[in-house]
Protein backbone atom coordinates (compact mmCIF):
# COMPACT_ATOMS: atom_id res chain seq x y z
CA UNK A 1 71.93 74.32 110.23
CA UNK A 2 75.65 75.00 111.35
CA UNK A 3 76.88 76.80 114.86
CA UNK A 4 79.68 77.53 115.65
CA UNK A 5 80.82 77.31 119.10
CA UNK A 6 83.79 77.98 121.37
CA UNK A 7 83.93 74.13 121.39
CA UNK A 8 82.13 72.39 118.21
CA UNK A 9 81.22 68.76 119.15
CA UNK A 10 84.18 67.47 117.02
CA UNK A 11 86.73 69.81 118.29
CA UNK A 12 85.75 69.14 121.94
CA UNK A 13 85.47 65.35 122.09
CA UNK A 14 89.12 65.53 120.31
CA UNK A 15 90.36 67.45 123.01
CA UNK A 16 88.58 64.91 125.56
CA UNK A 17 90.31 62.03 123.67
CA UNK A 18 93.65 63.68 124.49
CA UNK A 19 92.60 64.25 127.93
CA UNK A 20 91.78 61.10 128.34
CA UNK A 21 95.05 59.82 127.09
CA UNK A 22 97.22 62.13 130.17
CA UNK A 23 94.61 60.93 132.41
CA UNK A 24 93.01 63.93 132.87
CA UNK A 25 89.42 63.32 131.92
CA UNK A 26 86.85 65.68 133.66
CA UNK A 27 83.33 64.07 134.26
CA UNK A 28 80.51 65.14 132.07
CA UNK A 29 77.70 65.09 133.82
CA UNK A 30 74.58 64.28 132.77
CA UNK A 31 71.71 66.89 130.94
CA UNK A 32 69.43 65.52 133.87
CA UNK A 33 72.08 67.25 136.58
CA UNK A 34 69.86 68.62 139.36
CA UNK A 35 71.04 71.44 140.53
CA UNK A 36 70.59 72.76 144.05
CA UNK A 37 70.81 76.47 142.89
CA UNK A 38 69.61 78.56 139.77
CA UNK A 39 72.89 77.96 137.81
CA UNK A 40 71.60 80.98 135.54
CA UNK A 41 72.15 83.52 138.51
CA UNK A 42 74.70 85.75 136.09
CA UNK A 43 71.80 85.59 133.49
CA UNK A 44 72.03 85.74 129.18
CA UNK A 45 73.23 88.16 126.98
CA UNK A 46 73.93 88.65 123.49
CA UNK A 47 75.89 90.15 120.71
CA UNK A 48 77.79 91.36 117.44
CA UNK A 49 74.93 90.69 115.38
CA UNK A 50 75.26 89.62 111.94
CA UNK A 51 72.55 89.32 109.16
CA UNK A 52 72.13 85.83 109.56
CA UNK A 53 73.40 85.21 113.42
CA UNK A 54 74.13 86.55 116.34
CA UNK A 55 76.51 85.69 119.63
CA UNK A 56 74.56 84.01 122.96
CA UNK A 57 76.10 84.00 126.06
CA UNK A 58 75.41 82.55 129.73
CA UNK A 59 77.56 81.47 132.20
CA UNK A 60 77.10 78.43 134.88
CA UNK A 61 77.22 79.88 138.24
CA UNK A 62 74.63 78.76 140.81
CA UNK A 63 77.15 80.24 143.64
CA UNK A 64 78.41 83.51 141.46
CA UNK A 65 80.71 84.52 144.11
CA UNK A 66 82.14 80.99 145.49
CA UNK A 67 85.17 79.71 143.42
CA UNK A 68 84.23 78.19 140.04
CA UNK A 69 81.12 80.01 140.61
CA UNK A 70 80.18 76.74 142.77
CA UNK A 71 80.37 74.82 139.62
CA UNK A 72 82.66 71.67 140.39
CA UNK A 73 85.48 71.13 137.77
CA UNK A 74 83.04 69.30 135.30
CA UNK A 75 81.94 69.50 131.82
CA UNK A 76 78.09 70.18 131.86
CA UNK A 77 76.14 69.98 128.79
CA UNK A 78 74.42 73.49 128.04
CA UNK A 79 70.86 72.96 125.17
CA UNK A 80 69.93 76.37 123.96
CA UNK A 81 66.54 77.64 122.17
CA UNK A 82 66.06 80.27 119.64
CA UNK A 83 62.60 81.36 118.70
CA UNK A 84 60.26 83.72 116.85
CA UNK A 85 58.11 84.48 119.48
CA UNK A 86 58.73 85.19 123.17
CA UNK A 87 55.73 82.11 124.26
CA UNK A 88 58.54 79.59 122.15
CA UNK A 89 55.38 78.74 120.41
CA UNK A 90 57.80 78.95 117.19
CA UNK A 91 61.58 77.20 117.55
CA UNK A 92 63.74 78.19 114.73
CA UNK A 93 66.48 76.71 116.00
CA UNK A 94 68.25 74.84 118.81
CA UNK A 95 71.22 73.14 119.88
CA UNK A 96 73.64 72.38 122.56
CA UNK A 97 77.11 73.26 123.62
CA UNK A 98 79.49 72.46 126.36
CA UNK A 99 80.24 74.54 129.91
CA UNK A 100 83.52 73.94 130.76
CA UNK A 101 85.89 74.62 133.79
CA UNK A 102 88.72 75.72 131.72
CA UNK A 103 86.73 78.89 130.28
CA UNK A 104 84.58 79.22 133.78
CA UNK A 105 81.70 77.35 132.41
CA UNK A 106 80.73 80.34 130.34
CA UNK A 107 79.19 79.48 127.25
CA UNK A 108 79.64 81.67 123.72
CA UNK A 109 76.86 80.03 121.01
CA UNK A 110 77.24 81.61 117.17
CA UNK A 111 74.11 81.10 115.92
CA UNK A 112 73.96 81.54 112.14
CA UNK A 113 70.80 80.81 109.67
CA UNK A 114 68.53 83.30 111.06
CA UNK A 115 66.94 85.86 109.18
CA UNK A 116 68.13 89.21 108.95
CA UNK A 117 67.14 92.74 110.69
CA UNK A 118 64.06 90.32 112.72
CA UNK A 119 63.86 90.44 116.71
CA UNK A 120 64.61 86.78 118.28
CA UNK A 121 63.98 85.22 121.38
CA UNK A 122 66.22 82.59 123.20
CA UNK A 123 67.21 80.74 126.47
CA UNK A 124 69.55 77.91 127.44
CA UNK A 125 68.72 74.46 129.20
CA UNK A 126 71.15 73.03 131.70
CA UNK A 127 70.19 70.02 133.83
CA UNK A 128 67.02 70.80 135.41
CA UNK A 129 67.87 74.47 135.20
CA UNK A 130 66.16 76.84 132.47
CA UNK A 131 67.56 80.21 132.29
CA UNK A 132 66.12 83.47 131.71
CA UNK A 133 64.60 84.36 128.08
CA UNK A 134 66.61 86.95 126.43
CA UNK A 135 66.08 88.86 123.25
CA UNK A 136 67.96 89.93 120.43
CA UNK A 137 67.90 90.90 117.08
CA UNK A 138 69.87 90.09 114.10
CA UNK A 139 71.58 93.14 111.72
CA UNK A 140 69.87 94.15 108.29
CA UNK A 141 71.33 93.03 105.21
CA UNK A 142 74.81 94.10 103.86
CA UNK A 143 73.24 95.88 101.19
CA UNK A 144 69.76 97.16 102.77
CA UNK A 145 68.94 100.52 103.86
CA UNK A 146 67.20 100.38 106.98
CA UNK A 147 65.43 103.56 108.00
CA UNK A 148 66.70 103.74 111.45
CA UNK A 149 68.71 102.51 114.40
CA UNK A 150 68.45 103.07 118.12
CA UNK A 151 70.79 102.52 120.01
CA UNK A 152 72.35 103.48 123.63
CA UNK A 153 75.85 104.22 124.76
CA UNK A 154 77.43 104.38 128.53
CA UNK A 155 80.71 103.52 130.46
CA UNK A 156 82.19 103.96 133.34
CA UNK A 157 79.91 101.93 136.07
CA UNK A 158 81.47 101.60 139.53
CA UNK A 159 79.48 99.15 141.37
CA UNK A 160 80.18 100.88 144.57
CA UNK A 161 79.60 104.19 143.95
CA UNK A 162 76.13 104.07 142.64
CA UNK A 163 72.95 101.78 141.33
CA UNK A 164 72.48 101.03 137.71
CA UNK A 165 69.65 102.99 137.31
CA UNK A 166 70.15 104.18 133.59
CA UNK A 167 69.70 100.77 132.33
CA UNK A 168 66.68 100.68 133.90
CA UNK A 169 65.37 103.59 131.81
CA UNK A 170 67.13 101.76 128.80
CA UNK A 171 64.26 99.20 128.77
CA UNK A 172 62.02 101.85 128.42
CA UNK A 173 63.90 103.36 125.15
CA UNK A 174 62.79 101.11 122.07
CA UNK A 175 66.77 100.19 121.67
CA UNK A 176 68.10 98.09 118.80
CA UNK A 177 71.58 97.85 120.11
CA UNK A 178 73.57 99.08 123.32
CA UNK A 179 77.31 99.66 122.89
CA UNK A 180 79.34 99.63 126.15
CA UNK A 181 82.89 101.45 125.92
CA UNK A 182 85.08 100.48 129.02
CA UNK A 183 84.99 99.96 132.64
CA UNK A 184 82.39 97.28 132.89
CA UNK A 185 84.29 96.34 136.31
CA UNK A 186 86.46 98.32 138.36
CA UNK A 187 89.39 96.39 139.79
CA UNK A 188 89.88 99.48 142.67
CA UNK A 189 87.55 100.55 145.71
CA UNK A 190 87.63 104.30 145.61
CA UNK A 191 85.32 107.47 145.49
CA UNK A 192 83.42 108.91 148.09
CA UNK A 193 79.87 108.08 149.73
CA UNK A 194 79.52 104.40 148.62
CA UNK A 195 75.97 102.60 148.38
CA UNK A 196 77.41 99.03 147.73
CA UNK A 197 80.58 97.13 148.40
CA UNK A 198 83.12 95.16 146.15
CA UNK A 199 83.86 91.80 148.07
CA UNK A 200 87.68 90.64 148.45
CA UNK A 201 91.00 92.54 147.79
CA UNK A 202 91.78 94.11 144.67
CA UNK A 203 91.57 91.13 141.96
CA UNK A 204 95.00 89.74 140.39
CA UNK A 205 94.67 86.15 139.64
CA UNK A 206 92.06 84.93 137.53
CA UNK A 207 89.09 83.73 140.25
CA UNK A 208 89.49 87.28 141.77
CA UNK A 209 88.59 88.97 138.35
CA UNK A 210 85.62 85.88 137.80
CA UNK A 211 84.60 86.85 141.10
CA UNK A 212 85.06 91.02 140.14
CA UNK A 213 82.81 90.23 137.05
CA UNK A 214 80.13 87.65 139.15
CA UNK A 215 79.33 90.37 141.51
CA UNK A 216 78.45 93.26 138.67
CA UNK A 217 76.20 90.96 136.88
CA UNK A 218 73.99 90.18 139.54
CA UNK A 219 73.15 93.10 139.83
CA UNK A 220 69.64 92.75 138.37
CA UNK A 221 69.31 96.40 135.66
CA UNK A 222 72.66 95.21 133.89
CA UNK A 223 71.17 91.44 133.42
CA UNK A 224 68.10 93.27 132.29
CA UNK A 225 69.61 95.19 130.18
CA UNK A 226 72.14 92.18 128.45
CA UNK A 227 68.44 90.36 127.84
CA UNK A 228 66.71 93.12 126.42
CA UNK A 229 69.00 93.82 123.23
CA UNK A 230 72.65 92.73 121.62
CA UNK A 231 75.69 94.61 122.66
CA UNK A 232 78.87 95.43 121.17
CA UNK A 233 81.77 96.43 124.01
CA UNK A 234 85.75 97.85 123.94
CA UNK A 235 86.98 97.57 127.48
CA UNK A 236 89.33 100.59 129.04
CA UNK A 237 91.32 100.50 132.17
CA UNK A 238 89.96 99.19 135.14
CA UNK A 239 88.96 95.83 133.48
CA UNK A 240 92.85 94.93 134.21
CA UNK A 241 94.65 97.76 136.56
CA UNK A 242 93.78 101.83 136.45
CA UNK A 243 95.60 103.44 133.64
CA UNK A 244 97.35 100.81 131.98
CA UNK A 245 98.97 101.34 128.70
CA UNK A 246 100.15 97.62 126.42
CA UNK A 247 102.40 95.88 129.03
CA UNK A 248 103.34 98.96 131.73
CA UNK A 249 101.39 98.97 134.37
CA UNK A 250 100.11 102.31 136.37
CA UNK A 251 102.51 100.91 139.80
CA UNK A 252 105.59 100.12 136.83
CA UNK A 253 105.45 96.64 138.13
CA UNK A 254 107.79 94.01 135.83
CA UNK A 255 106.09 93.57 132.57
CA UNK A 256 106.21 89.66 132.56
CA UNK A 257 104.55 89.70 136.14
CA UNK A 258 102.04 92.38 134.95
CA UNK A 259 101.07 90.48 131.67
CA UNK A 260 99.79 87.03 133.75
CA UNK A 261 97.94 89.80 135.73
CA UNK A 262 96.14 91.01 132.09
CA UNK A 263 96.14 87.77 130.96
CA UNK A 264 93.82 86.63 133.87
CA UNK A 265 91.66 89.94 133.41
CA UNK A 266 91.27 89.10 129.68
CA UNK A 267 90.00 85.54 129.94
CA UNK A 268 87.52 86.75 132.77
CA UNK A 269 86.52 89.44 130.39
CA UNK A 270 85.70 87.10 127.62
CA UNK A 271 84.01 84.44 129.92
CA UNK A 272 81.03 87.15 131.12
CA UNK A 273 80.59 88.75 127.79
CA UNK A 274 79.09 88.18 124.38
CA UNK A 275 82.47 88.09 121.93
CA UNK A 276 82.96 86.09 119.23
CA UNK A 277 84.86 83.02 118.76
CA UNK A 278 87.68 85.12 116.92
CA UNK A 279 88.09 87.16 119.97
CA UNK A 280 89.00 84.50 122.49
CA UNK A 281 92.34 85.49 124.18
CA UNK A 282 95.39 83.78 123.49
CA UNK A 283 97.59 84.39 126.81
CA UNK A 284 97.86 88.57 127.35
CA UNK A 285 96.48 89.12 123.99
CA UNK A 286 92.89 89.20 122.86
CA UNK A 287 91.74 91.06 119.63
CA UNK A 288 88.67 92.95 120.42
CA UNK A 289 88.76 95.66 118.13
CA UNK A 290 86.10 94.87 114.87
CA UNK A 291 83.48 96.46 112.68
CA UNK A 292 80.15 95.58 112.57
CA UNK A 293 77.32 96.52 109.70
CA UNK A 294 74.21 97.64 110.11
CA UNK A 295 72.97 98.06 106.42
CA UNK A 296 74.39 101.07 104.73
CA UNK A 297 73.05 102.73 107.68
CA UNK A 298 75.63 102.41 110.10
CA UNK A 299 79.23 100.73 110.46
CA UNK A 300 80.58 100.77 113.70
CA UNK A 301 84.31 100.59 113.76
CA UNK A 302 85.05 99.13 117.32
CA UNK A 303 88.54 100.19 118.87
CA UNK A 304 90.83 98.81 121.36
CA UNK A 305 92.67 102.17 123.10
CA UNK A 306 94.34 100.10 125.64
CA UNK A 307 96.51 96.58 124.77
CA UNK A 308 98.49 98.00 121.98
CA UNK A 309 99.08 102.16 123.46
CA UNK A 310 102.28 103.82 124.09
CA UNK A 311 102.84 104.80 127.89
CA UNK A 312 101.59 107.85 128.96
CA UNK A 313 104.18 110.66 128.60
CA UNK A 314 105.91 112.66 131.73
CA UNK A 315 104.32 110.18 134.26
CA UNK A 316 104.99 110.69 138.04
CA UNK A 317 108.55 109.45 139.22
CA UNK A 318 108.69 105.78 139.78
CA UNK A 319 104.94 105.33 138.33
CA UNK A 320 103.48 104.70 135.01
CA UNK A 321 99.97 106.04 134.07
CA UNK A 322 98.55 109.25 133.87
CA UNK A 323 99.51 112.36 134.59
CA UNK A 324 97.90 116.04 134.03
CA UNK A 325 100.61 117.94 132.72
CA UNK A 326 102.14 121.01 131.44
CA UNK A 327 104.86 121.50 128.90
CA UNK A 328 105.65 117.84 128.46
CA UNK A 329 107.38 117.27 125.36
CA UNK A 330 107.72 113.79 125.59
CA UNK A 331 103.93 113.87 124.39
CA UNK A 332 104.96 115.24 120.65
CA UNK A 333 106.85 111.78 120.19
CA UNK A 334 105.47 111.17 116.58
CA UNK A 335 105.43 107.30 116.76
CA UNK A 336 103.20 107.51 120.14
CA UNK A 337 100.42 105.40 119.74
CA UNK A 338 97.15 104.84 121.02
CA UNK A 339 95.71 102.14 118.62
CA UNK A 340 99.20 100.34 117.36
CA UNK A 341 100.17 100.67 113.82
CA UNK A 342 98.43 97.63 112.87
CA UNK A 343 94.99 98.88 114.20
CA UNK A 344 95.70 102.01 113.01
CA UNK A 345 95.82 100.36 109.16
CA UNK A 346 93.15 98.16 109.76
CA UNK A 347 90.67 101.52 110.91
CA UNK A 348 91.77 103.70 107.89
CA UNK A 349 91.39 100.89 105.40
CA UNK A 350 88.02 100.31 106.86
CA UNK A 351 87.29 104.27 106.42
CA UNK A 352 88.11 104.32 102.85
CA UNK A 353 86.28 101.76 102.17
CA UNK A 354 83.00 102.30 103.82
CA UNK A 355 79.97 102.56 102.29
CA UNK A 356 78.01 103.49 105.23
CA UNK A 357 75.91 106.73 105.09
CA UNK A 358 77.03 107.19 109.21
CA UNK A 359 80.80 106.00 110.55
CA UNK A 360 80.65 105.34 114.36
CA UNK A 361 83.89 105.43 116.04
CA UNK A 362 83.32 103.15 119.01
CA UNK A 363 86.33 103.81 121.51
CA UNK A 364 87.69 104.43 125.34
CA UNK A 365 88.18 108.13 126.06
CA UNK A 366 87.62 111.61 124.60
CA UNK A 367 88.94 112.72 121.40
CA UNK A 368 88.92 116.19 121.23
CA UNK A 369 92.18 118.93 122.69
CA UNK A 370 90.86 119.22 126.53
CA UNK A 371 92.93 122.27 128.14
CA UNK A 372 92.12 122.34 131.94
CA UNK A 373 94.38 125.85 131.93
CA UNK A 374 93.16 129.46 131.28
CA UNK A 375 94.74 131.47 129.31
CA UNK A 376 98.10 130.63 127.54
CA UNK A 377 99.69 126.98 127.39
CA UNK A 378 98.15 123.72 127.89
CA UNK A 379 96.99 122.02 130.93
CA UNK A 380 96.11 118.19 129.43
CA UNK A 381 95.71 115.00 130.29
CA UNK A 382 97.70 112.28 129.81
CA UNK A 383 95.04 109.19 129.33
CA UNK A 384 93.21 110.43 126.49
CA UNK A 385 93.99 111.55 123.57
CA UNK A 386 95.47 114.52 124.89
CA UNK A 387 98.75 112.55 125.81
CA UNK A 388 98.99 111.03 121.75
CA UNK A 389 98.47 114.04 119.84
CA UNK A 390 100.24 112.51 116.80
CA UNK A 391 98.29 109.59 116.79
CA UNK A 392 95.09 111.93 117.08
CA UNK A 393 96.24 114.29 114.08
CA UNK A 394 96.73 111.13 111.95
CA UNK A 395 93.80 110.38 112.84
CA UNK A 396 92.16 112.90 112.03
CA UNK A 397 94.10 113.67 108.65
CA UNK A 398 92.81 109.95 107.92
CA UNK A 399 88.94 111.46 108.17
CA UNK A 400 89.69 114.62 106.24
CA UNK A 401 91.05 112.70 103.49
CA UNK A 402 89.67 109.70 103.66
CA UNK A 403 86.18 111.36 103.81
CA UNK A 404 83.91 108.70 105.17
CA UNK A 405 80.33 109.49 105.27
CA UNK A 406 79.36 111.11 109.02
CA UNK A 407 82.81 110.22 110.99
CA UNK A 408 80.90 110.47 114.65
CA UNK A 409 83.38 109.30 117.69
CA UNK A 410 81.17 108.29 121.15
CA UNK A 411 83.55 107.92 124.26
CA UNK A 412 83.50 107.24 127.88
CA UNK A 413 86.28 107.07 130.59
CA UNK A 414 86.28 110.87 131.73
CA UNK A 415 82.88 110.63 133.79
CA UNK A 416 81.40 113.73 132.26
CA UNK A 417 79.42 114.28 129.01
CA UNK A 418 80.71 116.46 126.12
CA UNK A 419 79.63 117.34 122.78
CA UNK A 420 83.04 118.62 120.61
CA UNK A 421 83.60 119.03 117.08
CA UNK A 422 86.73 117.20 115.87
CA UNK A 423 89.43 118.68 113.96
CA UNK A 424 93.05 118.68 112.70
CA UNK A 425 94.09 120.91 114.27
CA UNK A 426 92.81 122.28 117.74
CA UNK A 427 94.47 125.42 118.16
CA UNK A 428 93.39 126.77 114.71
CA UNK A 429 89.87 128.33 114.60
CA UNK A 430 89.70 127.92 110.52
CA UNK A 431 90.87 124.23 111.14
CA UNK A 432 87.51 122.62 109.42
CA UNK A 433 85.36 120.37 111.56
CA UNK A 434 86.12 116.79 110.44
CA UNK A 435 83.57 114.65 112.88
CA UNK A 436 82.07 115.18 115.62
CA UNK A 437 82.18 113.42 118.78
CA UNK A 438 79.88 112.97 121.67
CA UNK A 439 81.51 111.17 125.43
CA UNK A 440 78.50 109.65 127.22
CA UNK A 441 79.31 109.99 130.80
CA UNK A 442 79.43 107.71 133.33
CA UNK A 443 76.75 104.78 134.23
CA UNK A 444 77.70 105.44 138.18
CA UNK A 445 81.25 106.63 138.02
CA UNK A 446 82.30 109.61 139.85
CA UNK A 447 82.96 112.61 137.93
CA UNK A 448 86.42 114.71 138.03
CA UNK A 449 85.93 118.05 139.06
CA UNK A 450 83.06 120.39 137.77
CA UNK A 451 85.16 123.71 137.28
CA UNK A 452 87.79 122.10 135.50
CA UNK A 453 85.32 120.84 133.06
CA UNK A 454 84.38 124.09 132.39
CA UNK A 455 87.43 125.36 131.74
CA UNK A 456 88.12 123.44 129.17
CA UNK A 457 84.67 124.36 127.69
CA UNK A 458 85.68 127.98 128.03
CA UNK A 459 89.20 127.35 126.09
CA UNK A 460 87.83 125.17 123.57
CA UNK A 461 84.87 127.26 123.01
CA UNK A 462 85.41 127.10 119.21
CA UNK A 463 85.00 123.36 119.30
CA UNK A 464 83.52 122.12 122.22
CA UNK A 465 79.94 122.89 122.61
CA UNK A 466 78.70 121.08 125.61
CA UNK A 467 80.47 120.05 128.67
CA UNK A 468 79.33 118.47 132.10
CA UNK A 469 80.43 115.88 134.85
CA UNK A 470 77.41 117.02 137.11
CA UNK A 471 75.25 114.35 136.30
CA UNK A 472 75.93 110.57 135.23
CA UNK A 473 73.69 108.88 132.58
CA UNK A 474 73.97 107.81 129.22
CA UNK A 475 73.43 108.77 125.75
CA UNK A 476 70.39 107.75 123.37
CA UNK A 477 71.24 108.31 119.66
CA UNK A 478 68.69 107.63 116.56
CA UNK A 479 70.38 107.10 113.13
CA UNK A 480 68.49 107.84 110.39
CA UNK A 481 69.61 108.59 106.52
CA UNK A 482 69.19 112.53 107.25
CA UNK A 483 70.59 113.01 111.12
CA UNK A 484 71.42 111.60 114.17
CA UNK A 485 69.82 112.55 116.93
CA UNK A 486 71.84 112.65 120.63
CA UNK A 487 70.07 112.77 123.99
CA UNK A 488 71.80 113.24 126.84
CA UNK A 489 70.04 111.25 129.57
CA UNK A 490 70.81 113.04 133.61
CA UNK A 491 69.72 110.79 136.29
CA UNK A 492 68.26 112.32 139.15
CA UNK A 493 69.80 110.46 141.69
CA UNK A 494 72.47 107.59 141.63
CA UNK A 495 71.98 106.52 145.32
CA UNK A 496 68.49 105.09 144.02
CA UNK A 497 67.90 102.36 142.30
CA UNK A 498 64.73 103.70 140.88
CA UNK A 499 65.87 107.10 140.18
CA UNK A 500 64.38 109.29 137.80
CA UNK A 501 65.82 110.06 134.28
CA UNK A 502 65.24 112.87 132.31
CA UNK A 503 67.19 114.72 128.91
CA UNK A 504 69.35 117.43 129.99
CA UNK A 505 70.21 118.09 126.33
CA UNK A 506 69.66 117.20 122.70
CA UNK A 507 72.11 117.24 119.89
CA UNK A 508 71.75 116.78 116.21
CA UNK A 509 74.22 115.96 113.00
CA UNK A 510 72.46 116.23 109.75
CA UNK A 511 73.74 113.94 106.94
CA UNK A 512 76.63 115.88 105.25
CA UNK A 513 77.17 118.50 107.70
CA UNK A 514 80.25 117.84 110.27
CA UNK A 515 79.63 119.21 113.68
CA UNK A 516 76.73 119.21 116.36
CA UNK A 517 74.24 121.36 116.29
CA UNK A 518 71.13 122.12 119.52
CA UNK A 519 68.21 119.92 118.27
């Protein structure tokens, strides 16, 4: 059976013969290392399934918040398991790969050869260390129509400013798949009323941002919720610096300083999350953006709103980043971008071309025309979509021609839930609905404030049919070939780490019909 790993065995003892060679040889220990601590403390996810594979991760890290994660600068032998059973009674596979210092002894395993649309059940072996048992499940057939998919969508999780209590309910929600869409970390202490504390000064180099990531996953409802299902992720902001946009930074620092900054963040990012080989970052640059099949059910069309956007027009003197603004006309600039020309092909050829009965826009921030002012002129926001409205109407003039099947954007970043209809043109009532979009809140995030949320619901009351930042949450949607269902999931109380969850509000699309309607 092949794997394919961040290091295959023949590409890694190459590069070992050419360390050898400048004298630069790290030990390998052996695969009966004792270790002192639990190396598995960060625990296992998975990922980007595939009909045949899927992506297993786990990172070395008996010490998660020491440098190195109190691994010494050795290669360690990692054996992993994959099963059909959860007792291991049945292996359908195994192998082993290679922790190594360079990538921050985080381990990426492509296992391929599996069955499709099956659950699976796996766990690494390092030393005398076993780790956690995760499960996963692999994606139906290209060309199979699978009668539903569950899946879960949140953002947005300050570790200070609250406990992950939604993906404790998560467990409970017979999930297939969770998509994450930005702001796993947050780089900045801020907010009001903290439960929990970031350790260290604001991370730059790139064991501040390994230390940034160590200290969200251990916290023990994320590590649940990695094992319980495969992910997909897009990252937003404050996985580099707050408000970013390509190389300008929110404090205008010089771009070739700022870019070793992102290129730090970007190879923490990839060591503490399930990506595939192809998105390993080269430098400042890491492709993240990808579709992924589920059937003729679902594709998801993954976007990256960040490493390739235009600067944020009219932003404060001497700063980059956003800015909520009135009048600006720098915003009309018709070659402003949010996704970069390229990714801006790549999505419309893959909407064109879908065959999908449901198109899932996976991305950062909210789509839809959000007018914080009453009455005449605009009031907007210069981080969303708001600040690019030419790339939004081509966007949007890609989905009315283009006509996918179900066009549905989900978002995050804004801390507040919305439900909006999606459409060429915003300040046109008889502008026809083209998708419809539903921002999942915040995990723990603090929202912005509550009446200017509802006066943009009160100026977009033509297209935007639920608004709220009173509660954080998540979203729970079911696809099947006649609707998707949305349920807006309110915690009771972030401060707890057992809070209670209920549904503040349900939301359906039927198959055909563009727009949300109350379930």
């Amino acid at each position: 059976m092949n794997h394919r790993y961040p290091y295959d065995r023949r590409r890694f003892l190459k590069s070992l013969g050419g360390l050898a060679a400048a004298g630069a040889l790290p030990r390998i220990l052996s695969a009966q290392t004792k270790f002192a601590a639990n190396p598995f403390a960060l625990g296992v996810a998975s990922g980007y399934p595939l009909p045949g594979g899927v992506v297993l991760w786990t990172r070395l890290a008996p010490e998660p918040l020491a440098p190195g994660g109190g691994m010494a600068p050795v290669v360690m032998p990692v054996a992993f398991e994959v099963a059909a059973d959860a007792a291991f009674r049945k292996i359908v596979t195994k192998g082993s790969s290679y922790a190594t210092p360079d990538w921050g002894h985080s381990v990426h395993v492509e296992v391929d050869g599996l069955e499709p649309d099956r659950w699976y059940w796996y766990r690494f072996h390092a030393g005398n260390a076993t780790s956690p048992i995760g499960r996963t499940r692999t994606a139906p057939a290209l060309d199979a129509e699978p009668s539903r998919l569950r899946f879960a969508v949140g953002s947005c999780q300050q570790y200070e400013q609250g406990y992950y209590a939604a993906y404790r309910h998560m467990l409970a929600d017979d999930l297939d798949l969770i998509v994450h869409l930005g702001d796993y970390i947050y780089e900045s202490s801020w907010g009001k009323d903290h439960v929990r504390k970031h350790e260290g000064p604001e991370p730059i180099t790139l064991d501040d941002y390994r230390a940034r990531f160590a200290r969200y996953k251990t916290d023990p409802d994320l590590q649940a919720a990695h094992a319980l299902c495969p992910w997909l992720v897009t990252w937003d902001d404050h996985e580099v610096e707050n408000d970013y946009a390509g190389s300008r930074s929110e404090n205008d620092d010089e771009p070739g300083w700022f870019l070793r900054r992102r290129a730090a963040a970007y190879q923490a990012y990839y060591e503490h999350l399930p990506l595939r080989r192809s998105m390993v970052p080269l430098g400042p640059d890491m492709r993240i953006h990808t579709r992924v099949a589920f059937g003729r059910l679902a594709d998801f069309h993954m976007l990256d709103d960040r490493q390739y956007r235009s600067p944020q027009p009219c932003p404060k003197p001497g700063r980059g980043g956003s800015n909520h603004v009135e009048g600006c006309n720098e915003r009309l600039n018709p070659e402003a971008t949010l996704l970069g020309a390229r990714q801006e092909r790549w999505l419309e050829a893959g909407l064109r071309t879908s065959k999908a009965r449901w198109n899932i826009l996976g991305q950062e921030t909210v789509m839809a025309q959000i007018d914080a002012k009453s009455g005449d002129g605009l009031n907007i926001y210069t981080d969303c979509w708001d600040g690019y409205p030419a790339a939004r109407k081509r966007l949007m003039e890609c989905l009315a021609s283009a006509k996918p099947a179900n066009p549905i954007a989900i978002g995050g970043d804004v801390h507040s839930f919305w439900v909006n209809d999606l459409k060429t043109d915003f300040d046109d009532p008889k502008s026809p609905v083209v998708a419809s979009e539903f921002v999942c809140g915040s995990i723990s995030s603090q929202p912005p404030s509550e009446d200017l949320i509802q006066t943009a619901k009160r100026e977009g009351a033509d297209f935007i049919h639920f608004a709220t930042g009173v509660p954080r949450g998540y979203a729970r949607f079911e696809l099947t070939p006649g609707r998707c269902l949305v349920d807006i999931r309110a915690l009771a109380d972030i401060r707890k780490r057992d809070s209670d969850c209920h549904t503040l509000s349900s939301w359906v699309v039927e198959d055909g019909k563009p727009g949300a309607k109350p379930a």
